[in-house]
Protein backbone atom coordinates (compact mmCIF):
# COMPACT_ATOMS: atom_id res chain seq x y z
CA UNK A 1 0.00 0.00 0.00
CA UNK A 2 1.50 3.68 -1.05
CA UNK A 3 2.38 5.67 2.22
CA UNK A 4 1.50 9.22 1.92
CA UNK A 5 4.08 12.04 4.26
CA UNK A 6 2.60 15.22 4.75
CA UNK A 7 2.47 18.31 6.40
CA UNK A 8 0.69 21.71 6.83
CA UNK A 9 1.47 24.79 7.50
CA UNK A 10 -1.15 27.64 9.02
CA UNK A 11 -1.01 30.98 6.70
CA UNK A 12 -0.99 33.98 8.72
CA UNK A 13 -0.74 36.67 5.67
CA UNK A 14 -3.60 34.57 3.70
CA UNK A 15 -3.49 32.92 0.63
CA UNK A 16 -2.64 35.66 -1.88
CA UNK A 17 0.77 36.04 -0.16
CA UNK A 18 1.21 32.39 -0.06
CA UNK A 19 0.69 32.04 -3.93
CA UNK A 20 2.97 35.35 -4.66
CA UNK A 21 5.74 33.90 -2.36
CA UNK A 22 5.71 30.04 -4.33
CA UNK A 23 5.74 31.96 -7.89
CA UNK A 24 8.27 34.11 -6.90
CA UNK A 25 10.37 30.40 -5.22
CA UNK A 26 9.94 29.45 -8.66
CA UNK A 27 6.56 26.83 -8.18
CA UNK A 28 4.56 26.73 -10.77
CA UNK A 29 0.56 26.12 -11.10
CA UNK A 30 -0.15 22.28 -11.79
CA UNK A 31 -3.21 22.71 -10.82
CA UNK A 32 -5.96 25.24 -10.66
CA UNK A 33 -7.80 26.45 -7.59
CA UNK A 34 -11.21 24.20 -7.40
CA UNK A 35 -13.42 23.65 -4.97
CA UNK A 36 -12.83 20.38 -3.16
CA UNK A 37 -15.50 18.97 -1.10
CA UNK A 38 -14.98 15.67 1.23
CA UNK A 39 -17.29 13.57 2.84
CA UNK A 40 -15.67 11.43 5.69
CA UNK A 41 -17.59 8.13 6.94
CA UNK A 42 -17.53 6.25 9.60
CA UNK A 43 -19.05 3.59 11.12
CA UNK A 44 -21.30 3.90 14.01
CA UNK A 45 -19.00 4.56 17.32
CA UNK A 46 -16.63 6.32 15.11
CA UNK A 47 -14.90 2.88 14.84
CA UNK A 48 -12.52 4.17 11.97
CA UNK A 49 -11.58 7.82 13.74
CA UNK A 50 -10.80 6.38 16.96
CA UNK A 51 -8.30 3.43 15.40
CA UNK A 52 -6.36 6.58 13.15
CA UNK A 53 -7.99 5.54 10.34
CA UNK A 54 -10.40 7.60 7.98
CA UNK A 55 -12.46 6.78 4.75
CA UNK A 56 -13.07 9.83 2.36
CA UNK A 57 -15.39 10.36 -0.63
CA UNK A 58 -14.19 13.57 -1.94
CA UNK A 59 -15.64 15.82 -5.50
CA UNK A 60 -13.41 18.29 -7.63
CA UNK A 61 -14.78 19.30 -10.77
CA UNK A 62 -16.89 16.44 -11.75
CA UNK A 63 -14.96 13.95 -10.48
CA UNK A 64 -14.94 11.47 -7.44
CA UNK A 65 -12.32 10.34 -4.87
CA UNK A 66 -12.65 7.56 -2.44
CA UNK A 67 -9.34 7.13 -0.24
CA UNK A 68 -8.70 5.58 2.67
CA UNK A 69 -5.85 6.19 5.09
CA UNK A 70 -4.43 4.28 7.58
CA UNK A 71 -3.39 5.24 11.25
CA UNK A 72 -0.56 7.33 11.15
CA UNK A 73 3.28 7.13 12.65
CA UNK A 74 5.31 8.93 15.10
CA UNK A 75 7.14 11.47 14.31
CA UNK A 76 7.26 14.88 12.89
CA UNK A 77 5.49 14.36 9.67
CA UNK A 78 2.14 12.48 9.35
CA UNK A 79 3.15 9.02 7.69
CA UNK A 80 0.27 6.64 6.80
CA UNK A 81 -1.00 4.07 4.38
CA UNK A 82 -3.28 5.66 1.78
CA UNK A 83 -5.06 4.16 -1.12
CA UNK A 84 -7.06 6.33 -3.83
CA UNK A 85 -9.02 5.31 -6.64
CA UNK A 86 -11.80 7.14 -8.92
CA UNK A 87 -15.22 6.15 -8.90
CA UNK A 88 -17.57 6.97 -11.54
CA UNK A 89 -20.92 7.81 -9.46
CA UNK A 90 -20.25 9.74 -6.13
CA UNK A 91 -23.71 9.86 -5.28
CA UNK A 92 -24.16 6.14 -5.83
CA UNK A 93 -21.02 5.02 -4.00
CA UNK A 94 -22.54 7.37 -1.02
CA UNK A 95 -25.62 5.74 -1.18
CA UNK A 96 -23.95 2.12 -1.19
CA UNK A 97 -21.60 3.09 2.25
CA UNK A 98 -24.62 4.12 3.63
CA UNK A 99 -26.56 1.27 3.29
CA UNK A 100 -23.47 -0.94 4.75
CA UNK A 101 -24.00 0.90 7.42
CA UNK A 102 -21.57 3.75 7.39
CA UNK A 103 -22.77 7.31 8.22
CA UNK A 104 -21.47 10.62 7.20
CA UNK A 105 -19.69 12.03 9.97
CA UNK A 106 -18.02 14.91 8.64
CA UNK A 107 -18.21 17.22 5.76
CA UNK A 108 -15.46 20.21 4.75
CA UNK A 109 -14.96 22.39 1.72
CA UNK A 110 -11.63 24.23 0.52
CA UNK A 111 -10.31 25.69 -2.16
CA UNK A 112 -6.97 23.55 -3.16
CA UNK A 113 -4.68 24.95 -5.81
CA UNK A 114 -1.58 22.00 -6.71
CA UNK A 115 2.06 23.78 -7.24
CA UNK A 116 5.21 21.96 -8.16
CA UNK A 117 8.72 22.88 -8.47
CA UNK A 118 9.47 24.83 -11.70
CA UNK A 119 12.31 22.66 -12.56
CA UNK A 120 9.88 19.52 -11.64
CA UNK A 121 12.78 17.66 -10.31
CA UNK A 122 11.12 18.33 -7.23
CA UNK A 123 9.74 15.34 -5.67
CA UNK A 124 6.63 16.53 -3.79
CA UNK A 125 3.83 18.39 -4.28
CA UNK A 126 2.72 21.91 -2.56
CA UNK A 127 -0.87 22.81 -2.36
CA UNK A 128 -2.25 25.87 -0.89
CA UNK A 129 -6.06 25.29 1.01
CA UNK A 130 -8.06 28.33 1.61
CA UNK A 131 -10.58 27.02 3.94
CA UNK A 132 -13.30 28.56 6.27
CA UNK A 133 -10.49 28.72 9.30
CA UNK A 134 -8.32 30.07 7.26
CA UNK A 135 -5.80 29.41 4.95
CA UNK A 136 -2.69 26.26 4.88
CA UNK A 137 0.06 24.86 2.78
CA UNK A 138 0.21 21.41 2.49
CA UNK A 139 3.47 19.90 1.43
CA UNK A 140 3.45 16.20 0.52
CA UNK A 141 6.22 13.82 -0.24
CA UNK A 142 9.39 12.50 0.91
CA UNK A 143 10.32 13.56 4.34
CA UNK A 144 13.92 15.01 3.44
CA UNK A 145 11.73 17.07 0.78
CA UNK A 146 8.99 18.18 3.20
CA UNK A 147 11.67 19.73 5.45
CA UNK A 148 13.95 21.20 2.48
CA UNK A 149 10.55 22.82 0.86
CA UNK A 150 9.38 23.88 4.56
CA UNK A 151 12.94 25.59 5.17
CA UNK A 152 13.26 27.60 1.55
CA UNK A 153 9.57 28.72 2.48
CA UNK A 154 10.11 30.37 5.33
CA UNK A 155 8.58 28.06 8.12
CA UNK A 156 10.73 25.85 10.79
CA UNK A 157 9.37 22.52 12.10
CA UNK A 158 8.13 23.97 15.11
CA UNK A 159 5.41 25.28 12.84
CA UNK A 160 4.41 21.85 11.23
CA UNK A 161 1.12 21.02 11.60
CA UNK A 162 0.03 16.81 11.64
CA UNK A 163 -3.81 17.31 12.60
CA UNK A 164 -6.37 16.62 10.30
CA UNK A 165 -8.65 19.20 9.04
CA UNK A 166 -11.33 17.58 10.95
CA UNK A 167 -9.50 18.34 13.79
CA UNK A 168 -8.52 21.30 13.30
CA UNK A 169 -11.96 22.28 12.92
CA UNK A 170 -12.87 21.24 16.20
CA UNK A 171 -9.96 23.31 17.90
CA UNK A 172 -11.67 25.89 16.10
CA UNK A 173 -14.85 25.37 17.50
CA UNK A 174 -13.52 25.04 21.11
CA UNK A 175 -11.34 28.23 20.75
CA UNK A 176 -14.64 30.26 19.12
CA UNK A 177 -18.65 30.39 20.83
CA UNK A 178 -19.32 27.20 18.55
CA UNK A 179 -20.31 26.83 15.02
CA UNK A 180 -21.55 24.71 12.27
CA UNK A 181 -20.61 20.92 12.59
CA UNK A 182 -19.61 20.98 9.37
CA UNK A 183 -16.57 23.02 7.80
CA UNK A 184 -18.38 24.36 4.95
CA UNK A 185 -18.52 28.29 3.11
């Protein structure tokens, strides 16, 4: 099974500094900013979230994403079993974990943008997430790379985030007078 290594990174300044600062590094756009929306299930108990694991249906432009990740390691960067693959009706798929008896737990919404090294010898990917609690860089790939890309960015590793969004949603929550239980616009 592929193991994913990632990090975020919380954007003070926003996202329109963050994009300025990667063009002017030298990333380039891979991917345009899109609307991402995930759907995280469970099963009742929240047997998956409380073993590390999670199971994701997630839409961008027409298409659909089901991944599930595994419980993650120690250490500075989150490292954990993930597999992907398309499927070609979201809504049926949905439909079909619900009636095994998984529920919809969780729902959040960000903007994602994908940037990559100009020189693409790079061996990660950086993506920028404007959500409603504000805006991240995500840096995914090899470890070595994570730092590297982390240092010529600006940030040190006492500023690497390993927390879901789900969970960081809930600090949120805690920290503010409440909210919606989703992370939605």
């Amino acid at each position: 099974m592929p193991v994913e290594t990632e990090i975020k990174l919380r954007l003070p300044d926003g996202a329109v500094h963050a994009r300025e600062l990667l063009e002017h590094l030298g990333f380039t756009e891979l991917s345009p900013r899109q609307l991402e929306v995930d759907q995280v299930f469970d099963l009742p108990g929240q047997t998956l979230r409380r073993s590390g694991r999670l199971l994701r249906l997630r839409h961008r432009g027409g298409q659909w994403t089901l991944t599930y990740k595994g419980p993650a390691g120690p250490g500075r960067h989150k490292s954990r079993d993930e597999t992907e693959t398309d499927i070609a009706e979201g809504a049926a798929f949905e439909a079909i974990l619900e009636a095994l008896g998984y529920e919809r737990t969780f729902r959040y919404e960000k903007y994602r943008t994908k940037f990559i090294a100009a020189d693409k010898k790079g061996s990660g990917i950086v993506t920028l997430d404007e959500t409603p609690i504000g805006s991240f860089l995500e840096l995914e790939g090899p470890a070595y790379w994570i730092d590297e890309t982390a240092a010529h960015l600006g940030f040190g590793q006492e500023q690497y985030i390993t927390s879901s969004y789900a969970t960081l949603y809930q600090e949120h929550l805690s920290a503010s007078a409440g909210g919606p239980v989703n992370m939605t616009f």
